[in-house]
Protein backbone atom coordinates (compact mmCIF):
# COMPACT_ATOMS: atom_id res chain seq x y z
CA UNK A 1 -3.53 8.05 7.67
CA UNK A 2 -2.62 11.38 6.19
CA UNK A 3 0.52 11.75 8.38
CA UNK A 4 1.38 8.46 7.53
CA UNK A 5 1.22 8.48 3.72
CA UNK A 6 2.84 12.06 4.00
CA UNK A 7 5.86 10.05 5.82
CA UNK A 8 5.52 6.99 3.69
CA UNK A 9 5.88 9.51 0.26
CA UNK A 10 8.55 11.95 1.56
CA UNK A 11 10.61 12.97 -1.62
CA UNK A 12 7.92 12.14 -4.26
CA UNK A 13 6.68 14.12 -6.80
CA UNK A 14 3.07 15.31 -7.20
CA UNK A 15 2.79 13.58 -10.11
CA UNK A 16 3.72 10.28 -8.54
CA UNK A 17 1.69 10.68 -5.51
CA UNK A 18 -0.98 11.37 -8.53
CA UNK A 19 0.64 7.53 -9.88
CA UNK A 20 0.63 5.89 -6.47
CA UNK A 21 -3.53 6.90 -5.55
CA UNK A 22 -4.17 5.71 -9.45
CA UNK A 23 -2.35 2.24 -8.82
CA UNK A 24 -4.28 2.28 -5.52
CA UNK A 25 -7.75 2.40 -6.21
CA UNK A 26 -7.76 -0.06 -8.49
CA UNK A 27 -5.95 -2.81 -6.49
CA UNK A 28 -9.12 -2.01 -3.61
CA UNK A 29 -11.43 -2.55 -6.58
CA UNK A 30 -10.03 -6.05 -8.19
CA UNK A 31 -9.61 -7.42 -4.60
CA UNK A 32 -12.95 -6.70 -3.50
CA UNK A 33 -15.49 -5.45 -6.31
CA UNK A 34 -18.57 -5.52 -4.58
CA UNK A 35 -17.90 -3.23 -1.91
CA UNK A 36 -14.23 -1.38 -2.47
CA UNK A 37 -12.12 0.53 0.37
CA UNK A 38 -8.63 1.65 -0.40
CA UNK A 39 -6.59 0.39 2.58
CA UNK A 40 -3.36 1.12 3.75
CA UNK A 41 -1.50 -2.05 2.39
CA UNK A 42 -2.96 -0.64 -1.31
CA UNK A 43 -1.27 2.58 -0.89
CA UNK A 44 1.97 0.90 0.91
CA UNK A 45 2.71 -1.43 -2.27
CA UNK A 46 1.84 1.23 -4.69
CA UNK A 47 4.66 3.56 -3.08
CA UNK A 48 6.90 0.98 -3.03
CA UNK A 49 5.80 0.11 -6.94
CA UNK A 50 6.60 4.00 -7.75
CA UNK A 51 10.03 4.18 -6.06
CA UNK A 52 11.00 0.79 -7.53
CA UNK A 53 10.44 2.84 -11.02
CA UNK A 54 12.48 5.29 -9.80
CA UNK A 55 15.47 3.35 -9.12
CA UNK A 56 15.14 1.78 -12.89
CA UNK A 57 14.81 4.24 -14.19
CA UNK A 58 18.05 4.63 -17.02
CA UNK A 59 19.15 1.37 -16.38
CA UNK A 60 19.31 -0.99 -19.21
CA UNK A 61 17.10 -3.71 -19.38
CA UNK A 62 19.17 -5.73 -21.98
CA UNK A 63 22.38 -7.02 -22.11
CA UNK A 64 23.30 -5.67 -25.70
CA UNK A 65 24.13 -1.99 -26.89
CA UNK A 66 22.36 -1.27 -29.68
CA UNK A 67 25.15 0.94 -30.89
């Protein structure tokens, strides 16, 4: 799983890798409280959440210039 999540975050910060096991743990937590495991498909959409950012980031979310 290492190897994999090193592939699967190739080019990310350590700060967002920080992001992506934060966004993680949670989503194991709300989908089953009683007895947690972070699996891969938490860690899989919270890389994808974290390069979506990335791609946003600068653009502008509404039609009109405020200048």
């Amino acid at each position: 799983i290492i190897e994999r999540g090193a592939a699967a975050s190739d080019g990310l910060s350590g700060r967002e890798i920080r992001t992506v096991l934060r966004t993680a743990f949670p989503r194991a937590l709300v989908e089953n409280p009683q007895e947690p495991k972070v699996l891969w498909v938490h860690l899989e959409s919270a890389i994808a959440d974290v390069r979506t950012a990335n791609r946003n980031v600068g653009k502008h979310l509404c039609s009109q210039s405020i200048f």
